[in-house]
C-alpha atoms as a PDB file:
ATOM      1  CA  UNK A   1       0.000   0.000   0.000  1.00  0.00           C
ATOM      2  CA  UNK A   2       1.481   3.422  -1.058  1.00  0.00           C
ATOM      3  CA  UNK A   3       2.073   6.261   0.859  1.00  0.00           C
ATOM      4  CA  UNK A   4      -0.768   8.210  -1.035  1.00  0.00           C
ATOM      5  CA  UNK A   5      -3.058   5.240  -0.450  1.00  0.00           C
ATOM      6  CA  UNK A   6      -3.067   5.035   2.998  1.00  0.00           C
ATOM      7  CA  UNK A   7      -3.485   8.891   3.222  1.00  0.00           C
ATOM      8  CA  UNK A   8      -7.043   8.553   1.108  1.00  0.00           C
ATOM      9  CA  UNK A   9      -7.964   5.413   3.418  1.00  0.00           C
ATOM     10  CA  UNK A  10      -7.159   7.377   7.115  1.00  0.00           C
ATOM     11  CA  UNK A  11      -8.949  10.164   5.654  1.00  0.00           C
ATOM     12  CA  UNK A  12     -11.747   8.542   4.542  1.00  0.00           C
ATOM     13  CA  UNK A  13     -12.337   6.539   7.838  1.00  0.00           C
ATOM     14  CA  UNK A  14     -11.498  10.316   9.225  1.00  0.00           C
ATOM     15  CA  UNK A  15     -14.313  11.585   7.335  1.00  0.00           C
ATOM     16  CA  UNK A  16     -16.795   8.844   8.506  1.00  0.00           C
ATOM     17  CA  UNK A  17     -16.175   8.967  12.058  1.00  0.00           C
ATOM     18  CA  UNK A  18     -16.736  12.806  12.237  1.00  0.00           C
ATOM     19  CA  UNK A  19     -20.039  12.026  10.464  1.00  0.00           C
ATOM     20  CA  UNK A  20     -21.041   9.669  12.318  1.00  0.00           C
ATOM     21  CA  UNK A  21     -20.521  11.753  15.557  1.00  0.00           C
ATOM     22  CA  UNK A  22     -22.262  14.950  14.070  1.00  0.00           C
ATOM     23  CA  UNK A  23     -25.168  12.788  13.609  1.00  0.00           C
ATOM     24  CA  UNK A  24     -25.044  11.423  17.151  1.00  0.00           C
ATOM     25  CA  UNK A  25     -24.828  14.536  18.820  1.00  0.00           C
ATOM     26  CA  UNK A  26     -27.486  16.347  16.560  1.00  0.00           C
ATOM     27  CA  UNK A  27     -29.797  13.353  17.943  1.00  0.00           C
ATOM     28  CA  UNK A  28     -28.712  13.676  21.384  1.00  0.00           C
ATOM     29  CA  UNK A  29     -29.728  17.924  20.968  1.00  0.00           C
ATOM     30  CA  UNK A  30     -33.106  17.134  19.673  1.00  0.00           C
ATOM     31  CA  UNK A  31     -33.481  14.973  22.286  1.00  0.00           C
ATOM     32  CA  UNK A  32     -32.764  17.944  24.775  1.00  0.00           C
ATOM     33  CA  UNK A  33     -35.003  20.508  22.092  1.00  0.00           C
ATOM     34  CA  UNK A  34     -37.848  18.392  22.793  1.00  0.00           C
ATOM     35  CA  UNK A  35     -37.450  17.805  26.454  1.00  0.00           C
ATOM     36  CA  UNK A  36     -37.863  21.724  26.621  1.00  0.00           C
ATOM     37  CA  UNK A  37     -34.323  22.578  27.845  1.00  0.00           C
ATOM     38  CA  UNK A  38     -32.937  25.900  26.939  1.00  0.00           C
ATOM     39  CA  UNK A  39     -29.446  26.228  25.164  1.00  0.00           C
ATOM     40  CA  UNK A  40     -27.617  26.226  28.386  1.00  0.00           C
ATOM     41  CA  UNK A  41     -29.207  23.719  30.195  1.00  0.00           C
ATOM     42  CA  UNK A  42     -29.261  21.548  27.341  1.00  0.00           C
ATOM     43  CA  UNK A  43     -25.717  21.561  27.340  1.00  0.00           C
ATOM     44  CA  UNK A  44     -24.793  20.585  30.747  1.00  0.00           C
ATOM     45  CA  UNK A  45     -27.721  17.720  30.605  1.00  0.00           C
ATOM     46  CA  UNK A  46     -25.638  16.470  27.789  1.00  0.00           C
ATOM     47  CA  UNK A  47     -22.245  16.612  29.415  1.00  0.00           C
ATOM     48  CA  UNK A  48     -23.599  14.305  32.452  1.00  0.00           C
ATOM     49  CA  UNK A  49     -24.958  11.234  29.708  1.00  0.00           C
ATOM     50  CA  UNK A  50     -22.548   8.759  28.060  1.00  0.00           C
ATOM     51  CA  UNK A  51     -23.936   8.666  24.693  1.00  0.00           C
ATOM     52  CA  UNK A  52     -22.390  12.206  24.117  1.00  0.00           C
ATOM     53  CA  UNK A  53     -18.787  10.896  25.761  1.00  0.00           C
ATOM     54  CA  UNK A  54     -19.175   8.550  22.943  1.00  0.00           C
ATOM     55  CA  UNK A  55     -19.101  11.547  20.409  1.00  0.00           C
ATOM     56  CA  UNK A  56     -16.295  12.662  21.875  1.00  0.00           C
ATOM     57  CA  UNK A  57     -14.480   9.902  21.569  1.00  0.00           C
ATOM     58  CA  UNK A  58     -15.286   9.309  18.057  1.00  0.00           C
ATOM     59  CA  UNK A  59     -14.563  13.218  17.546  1.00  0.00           C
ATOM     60  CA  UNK A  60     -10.942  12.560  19.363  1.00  0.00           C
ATOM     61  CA  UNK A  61     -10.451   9.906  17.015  1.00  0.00           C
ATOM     62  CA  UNK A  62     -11.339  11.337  13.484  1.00  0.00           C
ATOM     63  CA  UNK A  63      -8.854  13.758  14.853  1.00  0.00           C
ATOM     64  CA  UNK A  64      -5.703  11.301  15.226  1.00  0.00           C
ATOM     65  CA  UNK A  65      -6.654  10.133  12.055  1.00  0.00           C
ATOM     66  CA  UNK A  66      -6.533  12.928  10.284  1.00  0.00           C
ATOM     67  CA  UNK A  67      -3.592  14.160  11.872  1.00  0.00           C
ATOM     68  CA  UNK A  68      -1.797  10.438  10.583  1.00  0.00           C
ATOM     69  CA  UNK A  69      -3.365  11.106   7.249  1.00  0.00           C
ATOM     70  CA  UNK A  70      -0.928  14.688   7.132  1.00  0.00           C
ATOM     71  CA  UNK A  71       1.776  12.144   7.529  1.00  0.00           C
ATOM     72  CA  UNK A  72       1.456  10.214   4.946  1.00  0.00           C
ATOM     73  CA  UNK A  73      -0.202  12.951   2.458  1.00  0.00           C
ATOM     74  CA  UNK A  74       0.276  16.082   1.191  1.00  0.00           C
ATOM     75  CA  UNK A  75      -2.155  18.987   2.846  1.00  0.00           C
ATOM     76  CA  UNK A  76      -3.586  19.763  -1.056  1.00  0.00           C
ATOM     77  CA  UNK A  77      -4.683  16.116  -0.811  1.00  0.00           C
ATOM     78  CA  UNK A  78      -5.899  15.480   2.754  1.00  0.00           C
ATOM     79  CA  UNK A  79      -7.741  18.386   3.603  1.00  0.00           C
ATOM     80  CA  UNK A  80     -10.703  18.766   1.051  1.00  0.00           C
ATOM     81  CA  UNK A  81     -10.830  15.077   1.454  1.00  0.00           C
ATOM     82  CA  UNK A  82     -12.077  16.308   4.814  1.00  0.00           C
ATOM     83  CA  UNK A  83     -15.119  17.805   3.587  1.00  0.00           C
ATOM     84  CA  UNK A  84     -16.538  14.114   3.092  1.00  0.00           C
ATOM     85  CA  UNK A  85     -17.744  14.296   6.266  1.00  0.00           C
ATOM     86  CA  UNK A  86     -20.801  15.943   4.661  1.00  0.00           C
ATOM     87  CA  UNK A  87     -21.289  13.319   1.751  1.00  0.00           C
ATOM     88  CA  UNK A  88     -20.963  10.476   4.447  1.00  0.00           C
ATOM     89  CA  UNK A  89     -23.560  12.584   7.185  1.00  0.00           C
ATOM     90  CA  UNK A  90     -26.395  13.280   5.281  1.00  0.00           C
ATOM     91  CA  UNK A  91     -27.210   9.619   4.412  1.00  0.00           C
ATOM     92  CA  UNK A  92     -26.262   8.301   7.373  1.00  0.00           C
ATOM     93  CA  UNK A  93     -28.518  10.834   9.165  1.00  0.00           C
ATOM     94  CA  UNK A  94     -31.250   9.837   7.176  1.00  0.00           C
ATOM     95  CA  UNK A  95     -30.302   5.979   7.886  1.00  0.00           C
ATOM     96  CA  UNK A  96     -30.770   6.716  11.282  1.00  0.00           C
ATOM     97  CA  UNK A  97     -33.772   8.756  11.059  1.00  0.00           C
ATOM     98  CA  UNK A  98     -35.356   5.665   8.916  1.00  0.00           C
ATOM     99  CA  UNK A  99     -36.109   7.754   5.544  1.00  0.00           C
ATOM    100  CA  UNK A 100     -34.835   8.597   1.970  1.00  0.00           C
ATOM    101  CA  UNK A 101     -31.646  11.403   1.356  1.00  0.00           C
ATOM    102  CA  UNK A 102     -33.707  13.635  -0.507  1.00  0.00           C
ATOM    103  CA  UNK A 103     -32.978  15.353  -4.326  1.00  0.00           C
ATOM    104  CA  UNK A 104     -32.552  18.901  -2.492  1.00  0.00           C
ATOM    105  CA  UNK A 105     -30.098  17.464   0.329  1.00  0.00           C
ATOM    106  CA  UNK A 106     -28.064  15.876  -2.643  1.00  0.00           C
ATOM    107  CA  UNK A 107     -27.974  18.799  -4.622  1.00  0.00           C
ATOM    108  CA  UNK A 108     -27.065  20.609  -1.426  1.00  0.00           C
ATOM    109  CA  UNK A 109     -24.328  18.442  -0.429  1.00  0.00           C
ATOM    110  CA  UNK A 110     -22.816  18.414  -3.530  1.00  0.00           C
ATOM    111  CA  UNK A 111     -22.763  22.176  -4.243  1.00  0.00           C
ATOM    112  CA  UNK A 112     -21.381  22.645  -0.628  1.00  0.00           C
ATOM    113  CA  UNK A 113     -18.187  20.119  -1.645  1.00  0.00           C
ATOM    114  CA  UNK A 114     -17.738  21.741  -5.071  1.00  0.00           C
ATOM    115  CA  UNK A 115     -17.310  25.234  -3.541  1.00  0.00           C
ATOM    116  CA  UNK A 116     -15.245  24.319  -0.610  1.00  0.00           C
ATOM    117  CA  UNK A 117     -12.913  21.687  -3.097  1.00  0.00           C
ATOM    118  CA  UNK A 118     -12.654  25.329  -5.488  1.00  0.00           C
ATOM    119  CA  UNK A 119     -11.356  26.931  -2.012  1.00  0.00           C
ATOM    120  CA  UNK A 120      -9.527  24.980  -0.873  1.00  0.00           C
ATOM    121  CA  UNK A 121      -7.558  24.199  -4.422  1.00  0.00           C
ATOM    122  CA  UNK A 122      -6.849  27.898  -4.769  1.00  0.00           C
ATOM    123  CA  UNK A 123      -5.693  28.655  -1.159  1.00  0.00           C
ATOM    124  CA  UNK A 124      -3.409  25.292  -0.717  1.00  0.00           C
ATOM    125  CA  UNK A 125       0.260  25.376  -1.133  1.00  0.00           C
ATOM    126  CA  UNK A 126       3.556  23.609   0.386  1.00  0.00           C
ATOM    127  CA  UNK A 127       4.285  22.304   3.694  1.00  0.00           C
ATOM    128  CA  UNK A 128       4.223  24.482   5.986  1.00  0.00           C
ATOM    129  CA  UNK A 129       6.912  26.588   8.139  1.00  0.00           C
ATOM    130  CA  UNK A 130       5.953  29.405   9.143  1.00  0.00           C
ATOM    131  CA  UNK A 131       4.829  30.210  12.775  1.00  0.00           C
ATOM    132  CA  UNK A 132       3.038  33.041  14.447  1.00  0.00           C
ATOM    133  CA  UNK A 133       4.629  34.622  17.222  1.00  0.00           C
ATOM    134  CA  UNK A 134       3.364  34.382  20.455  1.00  0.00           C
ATOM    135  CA  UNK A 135       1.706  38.685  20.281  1.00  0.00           C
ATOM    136  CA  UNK A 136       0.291  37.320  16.679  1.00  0.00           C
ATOM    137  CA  UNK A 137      -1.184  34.263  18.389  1.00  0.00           C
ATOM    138  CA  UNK A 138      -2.878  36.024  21.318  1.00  0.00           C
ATOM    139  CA  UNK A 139      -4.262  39.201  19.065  1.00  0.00           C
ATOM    140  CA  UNK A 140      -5.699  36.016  17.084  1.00  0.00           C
ATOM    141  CA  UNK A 141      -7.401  34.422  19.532  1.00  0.00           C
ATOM    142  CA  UNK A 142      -8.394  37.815  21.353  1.00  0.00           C
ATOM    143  CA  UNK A 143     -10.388  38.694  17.883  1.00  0.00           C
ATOM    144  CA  UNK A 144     -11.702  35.106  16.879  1.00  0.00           C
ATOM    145  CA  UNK A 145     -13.166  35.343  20.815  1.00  0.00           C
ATOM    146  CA  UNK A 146     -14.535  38.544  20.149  1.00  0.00           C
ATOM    147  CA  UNK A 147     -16.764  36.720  16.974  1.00  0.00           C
ATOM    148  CA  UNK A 148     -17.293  34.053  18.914  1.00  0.00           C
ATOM    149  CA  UNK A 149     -19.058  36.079  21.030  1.00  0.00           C
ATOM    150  CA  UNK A 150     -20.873  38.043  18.566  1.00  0.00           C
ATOM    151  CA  UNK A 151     -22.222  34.679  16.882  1.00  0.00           C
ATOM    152  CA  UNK A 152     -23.411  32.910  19.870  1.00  0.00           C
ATOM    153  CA  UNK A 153     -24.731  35.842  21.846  1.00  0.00           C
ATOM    154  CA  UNK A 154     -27.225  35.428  24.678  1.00  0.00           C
ATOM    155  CA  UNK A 155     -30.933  35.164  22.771  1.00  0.00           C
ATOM    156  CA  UNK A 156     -29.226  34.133  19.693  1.00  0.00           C
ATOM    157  CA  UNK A 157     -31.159  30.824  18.120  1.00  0.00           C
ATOM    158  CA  UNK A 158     -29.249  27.265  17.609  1.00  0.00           C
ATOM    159  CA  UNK A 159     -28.318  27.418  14.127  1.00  0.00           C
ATOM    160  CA  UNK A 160     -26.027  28.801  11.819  1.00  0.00           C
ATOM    161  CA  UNK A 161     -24.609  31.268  14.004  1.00  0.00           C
ATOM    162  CA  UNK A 162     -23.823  28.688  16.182  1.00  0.00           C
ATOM    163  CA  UNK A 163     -22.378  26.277  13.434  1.00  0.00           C
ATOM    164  CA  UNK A 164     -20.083  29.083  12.309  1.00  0.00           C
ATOM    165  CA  UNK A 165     -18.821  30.214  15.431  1.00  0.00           C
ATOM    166  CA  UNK A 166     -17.946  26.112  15.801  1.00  0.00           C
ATOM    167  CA  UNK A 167     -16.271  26.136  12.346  1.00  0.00           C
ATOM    168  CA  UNK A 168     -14.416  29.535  13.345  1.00  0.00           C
ATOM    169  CA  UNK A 169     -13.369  27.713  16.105  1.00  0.00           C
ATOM    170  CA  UNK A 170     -12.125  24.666  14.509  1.00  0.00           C
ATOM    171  CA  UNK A 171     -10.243  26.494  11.754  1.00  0.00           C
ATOM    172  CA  UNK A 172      -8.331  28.651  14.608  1.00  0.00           C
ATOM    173  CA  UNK A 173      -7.242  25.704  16.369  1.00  0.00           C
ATOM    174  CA  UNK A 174      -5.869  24.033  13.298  1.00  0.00           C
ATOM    175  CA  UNK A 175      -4.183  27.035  12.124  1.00  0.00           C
ATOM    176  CA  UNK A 176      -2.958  27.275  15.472  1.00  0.00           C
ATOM    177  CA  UNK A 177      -1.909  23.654  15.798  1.00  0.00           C
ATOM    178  CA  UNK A 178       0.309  24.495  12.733  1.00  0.00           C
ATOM    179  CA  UNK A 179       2.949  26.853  14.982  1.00  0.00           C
ATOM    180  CA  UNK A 180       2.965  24.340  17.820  1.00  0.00           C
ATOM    181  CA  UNK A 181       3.598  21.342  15.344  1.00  0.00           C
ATOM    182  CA  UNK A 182       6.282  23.753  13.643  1.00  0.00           C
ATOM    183  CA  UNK A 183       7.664  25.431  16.498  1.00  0.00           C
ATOM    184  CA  UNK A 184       7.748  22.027  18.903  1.00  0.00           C
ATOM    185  CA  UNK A 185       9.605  20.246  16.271  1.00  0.00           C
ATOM    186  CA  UNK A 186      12.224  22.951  15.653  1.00  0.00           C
ATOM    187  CA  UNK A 187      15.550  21.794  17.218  1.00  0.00           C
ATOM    188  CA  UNK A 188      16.668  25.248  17.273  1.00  0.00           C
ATOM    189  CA  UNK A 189      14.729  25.930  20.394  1.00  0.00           C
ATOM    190  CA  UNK A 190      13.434  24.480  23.653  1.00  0.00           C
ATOM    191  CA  UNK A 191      10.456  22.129  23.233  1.00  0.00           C
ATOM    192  CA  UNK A 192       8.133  23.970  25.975  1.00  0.00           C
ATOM    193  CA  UNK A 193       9.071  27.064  25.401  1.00  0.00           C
ATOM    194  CA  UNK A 194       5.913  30.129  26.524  1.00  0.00           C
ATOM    195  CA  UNK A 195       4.909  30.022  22.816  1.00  0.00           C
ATOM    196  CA  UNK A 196       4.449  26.536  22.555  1.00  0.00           C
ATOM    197  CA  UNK A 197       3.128  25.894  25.543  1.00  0.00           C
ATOM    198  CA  UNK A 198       0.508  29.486  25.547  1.00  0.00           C
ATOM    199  CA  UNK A 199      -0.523  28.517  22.074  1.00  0.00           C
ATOM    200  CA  UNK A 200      -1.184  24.436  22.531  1.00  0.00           C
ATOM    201  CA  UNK A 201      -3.449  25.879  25.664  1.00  0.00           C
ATOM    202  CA  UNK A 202      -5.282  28.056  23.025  1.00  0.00           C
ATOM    203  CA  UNK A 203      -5.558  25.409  20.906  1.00  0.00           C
ATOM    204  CA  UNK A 204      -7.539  23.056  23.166  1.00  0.00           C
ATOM    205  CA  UNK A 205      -9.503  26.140  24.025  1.00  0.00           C
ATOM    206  CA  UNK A 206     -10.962  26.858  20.663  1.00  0.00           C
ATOM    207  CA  UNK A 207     -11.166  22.846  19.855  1.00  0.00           C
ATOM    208  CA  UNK A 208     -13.381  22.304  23.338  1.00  0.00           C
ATOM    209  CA  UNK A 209     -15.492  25.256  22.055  1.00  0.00           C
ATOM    210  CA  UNK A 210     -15.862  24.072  18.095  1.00  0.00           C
ATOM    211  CA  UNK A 211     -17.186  21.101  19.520  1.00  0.00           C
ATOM    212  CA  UNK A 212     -19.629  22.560  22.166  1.00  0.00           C
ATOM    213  CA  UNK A 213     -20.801  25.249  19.670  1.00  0.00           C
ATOM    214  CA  UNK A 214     -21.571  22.293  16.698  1.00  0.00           C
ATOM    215  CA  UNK A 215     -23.500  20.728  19.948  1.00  0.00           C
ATOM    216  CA  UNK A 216     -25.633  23.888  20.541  1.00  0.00           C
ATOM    217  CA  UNK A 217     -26.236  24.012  16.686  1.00  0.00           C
ATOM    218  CA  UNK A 218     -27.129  21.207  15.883  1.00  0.00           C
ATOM    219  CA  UNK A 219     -30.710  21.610  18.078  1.00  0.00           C
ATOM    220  CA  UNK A 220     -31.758  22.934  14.625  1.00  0.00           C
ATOM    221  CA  UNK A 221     -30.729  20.196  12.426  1.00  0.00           C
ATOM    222  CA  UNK A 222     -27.812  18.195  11.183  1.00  0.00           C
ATOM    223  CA  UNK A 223     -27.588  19.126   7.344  1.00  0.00           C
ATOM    224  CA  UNK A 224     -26.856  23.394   6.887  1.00  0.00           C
ATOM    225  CA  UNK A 225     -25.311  23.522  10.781  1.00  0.00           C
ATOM    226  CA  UNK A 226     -22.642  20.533   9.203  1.00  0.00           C
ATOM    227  CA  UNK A 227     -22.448  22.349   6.055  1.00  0.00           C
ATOM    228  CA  UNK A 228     -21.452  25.829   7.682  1.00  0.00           C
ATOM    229  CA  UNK A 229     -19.312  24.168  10.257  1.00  0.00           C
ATOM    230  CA  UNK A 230     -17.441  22.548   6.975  1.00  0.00           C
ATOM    231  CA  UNK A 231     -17.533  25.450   5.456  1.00  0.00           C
ATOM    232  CA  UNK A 232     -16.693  27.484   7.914  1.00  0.00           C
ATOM    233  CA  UNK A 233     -13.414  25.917   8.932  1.00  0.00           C
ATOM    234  CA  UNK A 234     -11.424  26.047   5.940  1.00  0.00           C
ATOM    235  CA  UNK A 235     -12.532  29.248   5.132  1.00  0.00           C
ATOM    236  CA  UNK A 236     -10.899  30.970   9.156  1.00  0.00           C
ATOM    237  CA  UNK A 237      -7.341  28.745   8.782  1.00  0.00           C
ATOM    238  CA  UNK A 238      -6.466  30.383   5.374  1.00  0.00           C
ATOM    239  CA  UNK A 239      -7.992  33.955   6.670  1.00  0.00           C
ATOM    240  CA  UNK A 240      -4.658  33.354   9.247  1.00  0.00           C
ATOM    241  CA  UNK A 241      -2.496  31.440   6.508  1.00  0.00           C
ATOM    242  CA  UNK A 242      -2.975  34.781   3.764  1.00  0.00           C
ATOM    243  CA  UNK A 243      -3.040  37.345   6.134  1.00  0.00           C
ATOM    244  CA  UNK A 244      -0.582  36.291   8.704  1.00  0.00           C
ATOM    245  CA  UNK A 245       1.653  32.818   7.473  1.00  0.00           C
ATOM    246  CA  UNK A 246       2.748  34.174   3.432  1.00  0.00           C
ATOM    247  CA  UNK A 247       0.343  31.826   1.769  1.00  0.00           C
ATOM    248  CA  UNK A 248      -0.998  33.332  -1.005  1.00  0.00           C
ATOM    249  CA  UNK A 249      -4.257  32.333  -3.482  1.00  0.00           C
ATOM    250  CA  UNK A 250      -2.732  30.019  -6.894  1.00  0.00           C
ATOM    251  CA  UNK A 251      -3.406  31.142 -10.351  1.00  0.00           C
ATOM    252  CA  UNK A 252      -3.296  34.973 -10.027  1.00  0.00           C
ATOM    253  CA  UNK A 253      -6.694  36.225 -11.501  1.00  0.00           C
ATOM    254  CA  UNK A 254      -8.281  33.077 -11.959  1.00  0.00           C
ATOM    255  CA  UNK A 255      -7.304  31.532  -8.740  1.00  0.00           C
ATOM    256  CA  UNK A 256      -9.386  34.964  -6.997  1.00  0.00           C
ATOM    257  CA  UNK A 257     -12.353  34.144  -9.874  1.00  0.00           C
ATOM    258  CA  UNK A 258     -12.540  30.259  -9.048  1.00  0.00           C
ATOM    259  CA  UNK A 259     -12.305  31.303  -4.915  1.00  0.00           C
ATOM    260  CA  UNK A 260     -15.457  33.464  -5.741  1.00  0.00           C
ATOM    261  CA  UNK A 261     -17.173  30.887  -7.808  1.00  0.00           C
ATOM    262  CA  UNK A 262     -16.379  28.220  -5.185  1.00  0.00           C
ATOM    263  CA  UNK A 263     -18.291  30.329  -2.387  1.00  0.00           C
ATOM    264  CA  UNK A 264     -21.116  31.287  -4.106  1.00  0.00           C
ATOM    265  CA  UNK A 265     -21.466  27.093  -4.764  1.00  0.00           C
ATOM    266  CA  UNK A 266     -21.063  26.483  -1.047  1.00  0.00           C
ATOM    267  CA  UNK A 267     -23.036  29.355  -0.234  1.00  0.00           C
ATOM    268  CA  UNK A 268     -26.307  28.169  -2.342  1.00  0.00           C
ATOM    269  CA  UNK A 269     -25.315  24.239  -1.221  1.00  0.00           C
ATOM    270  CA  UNK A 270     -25.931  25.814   2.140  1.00  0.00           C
ATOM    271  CA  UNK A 271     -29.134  27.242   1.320  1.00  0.00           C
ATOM    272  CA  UNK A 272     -30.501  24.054  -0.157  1.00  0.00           C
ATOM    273  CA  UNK A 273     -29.879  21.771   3.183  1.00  0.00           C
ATOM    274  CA  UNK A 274     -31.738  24.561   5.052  1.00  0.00           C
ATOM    275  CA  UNK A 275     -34.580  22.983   3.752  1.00  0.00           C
ATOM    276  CA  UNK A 276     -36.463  20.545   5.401  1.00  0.00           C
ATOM    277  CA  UNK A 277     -36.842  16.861   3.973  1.00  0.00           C
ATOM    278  CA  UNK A 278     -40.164  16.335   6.084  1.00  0.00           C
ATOM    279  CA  UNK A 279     -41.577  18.814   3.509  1.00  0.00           C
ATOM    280  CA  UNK A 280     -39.863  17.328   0.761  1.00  0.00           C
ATOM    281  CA  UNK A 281     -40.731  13.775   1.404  1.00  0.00           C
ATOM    282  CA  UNK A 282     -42.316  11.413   3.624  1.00  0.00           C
ATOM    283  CA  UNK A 283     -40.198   9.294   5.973  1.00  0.00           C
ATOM    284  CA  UNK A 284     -39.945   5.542   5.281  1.00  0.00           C
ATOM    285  CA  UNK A 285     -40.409   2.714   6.878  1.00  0.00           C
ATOM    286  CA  UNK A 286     -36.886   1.218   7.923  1.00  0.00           C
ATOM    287  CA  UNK A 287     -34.678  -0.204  10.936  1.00  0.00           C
ATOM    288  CA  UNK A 288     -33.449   2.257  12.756  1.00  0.00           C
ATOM    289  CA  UNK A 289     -29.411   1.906  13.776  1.00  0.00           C
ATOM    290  CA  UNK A 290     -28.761   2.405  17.322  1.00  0.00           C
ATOM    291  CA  UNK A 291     -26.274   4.111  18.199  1.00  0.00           C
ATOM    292  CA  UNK A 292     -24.328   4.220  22.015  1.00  0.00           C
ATOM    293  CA  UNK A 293     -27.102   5.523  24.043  1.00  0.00           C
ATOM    294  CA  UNK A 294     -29.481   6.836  22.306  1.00  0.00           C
ATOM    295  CA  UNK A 295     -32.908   5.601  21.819  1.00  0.00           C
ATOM    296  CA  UNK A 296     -33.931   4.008  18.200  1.00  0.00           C
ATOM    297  CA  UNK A 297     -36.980   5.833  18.290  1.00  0.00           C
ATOM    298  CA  UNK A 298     -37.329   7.668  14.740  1.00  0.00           C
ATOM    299  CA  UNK A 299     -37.570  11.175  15.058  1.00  0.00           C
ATOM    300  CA  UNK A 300     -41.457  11.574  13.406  1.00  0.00           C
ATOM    301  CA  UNK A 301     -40.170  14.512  11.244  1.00  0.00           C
ATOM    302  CA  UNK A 302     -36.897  13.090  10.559  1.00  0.00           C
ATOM    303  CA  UNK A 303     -33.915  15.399  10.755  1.00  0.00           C
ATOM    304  CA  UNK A 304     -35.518  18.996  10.250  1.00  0.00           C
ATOM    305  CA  UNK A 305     -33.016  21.362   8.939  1.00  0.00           C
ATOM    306  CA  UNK A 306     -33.532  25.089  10.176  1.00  0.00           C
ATOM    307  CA  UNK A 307     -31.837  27.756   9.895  1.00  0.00           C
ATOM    308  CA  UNK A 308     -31.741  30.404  12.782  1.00  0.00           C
END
């Protein structure tokens, strides 16, 4: 098995087990929507049951496999094979809701993964080896806090707001994770030095709070909260890697006309999985897969996809 090989099979399974723990812990919210618990409540219900320790641990493990994926494959290859996390959710969400993947949610996914693959093709580049500093790091998280903030503000609705706050998140952690992967591994300098050790603590921050956030969002659905969070992520890293770490867009002109073509795709993908399939289609009549901990119980409207 080649080197290239085993990167598409790590991400793949990668890919998989973050779907399959999006659509665990979008079951576990509605399960909280419906019990009548507010956003903050909800959340602490959730952190006391085992079914959602089980998301974590599936969450924690797409993780290492992605990260062994890097190893073996180049970044331009890995990481929009990341987005299949959205091809392999929205069936399996309907799998477990016992009911078709509709025509829109299709259309949907697919327009999502075309614009983020255009993105992602135009901002990738080289390895990696450039750091921030530990000032650039801290005004970074400082403002990515500050939006934080702004998206998931008190009275705000589960939603998108939510699922792109999560994906801002995300994105700043990996971008992050880049100077403490860079920085740890230079021999030039101590391995636990303030800006390694300040930054890794940042990074676990944001990563807790991507995760909690895609929680909260997910009380509205699994399909356009997934899509923004995928979205989303890609989109903050190379914010940091253009503005901050030299990278710069490929193709001159036409790289900056694909980029814009590729988010007005994901933007409209977006817009299609807003849409609910109850309206779309009736649920059918199938075994429901169980997952850790959560009832089997089909949701009667199968997975409704709001936006806030």
């Amino acid at each position: 098995m080649t080197a290239t090989l085993l990167a598409v099979v790590l991400s793949l399974v990668s890919a998989v087990a973050y779907a399959a723990a999006a659509v665990a812990q979008e079951r576990l919210a509605a399960r909280t929507a419906s019990a009548g618990a507010g956003t903050g409540a909800g959340l602490w219900r959730l952190l006391g049951t085992g079914a959602w320790w089980w998301t974590v641990v599936l969450n924690a493990g797409a993780a290492l496999l992605h990260v062994a994926a890097l190893k073996y494959g180049p970044l331009t290859l890995v990481q929009p094979l990341g987005a299949l996390t959205l091809v392999a959710a929205v069936p399996l969400g309907a799998r477990i809701a016992g009911r078709h993947v509709t025509g829109v949610e299709w259309r949907g996914t697919a327009l999502t993964l075309a614009g983020l693959a255009a993105l992602l093709v135009t901002a990738s580049g080289p390895a990696p080896d450039d750091t921030l500093s530990l000032p650039e790091a801290l005004v970074v998280a400082g403002a990515t806090a500050a939006l934080i903030g702004a998206l998931s503000r008190r009275g705000a609705k589960p939603g998108l707001r939510h699922a792109t706050a999560s994906g801002v998140a995300s994105g700043v952690a990996s971008a992050l994770t880049q100077t403490v992967t860079v920085a740890a591994t230079d021999r030039s300098g101590p391995l636990f030095a303030p800006q390694v050790v300040v930054v890794a603590l940042l990074v676990a921050a944001f990563a807790v709070g991507g995760l909690l956030l895609s929680q909260t969002a997910y009380r509205g659905g699994l399909g356009a909260p997934l899509a923004m969070v995928t979205l989303a992520n890609p989109v903050a890293a190379a914010v940091i890697g253009l503005s901050m770490l030299g990278e710069r867009l490929h193709g001159g002109v036409a790289g900056f006309v694909l980029a814009g073509v590729g988010a007005v795709l994901a933007a409209r993908g977006v817009v299609l999985l807003t849409r609910s399939p109850g309206r779309e289609t009736e649920p059918v009549e199938a075994s429901v897969v169980p997952l850790p901990g959560i009832p089997t119980q089909p949701e009667p409207e199968g997975l409704t996809l709001r936006a806030s």
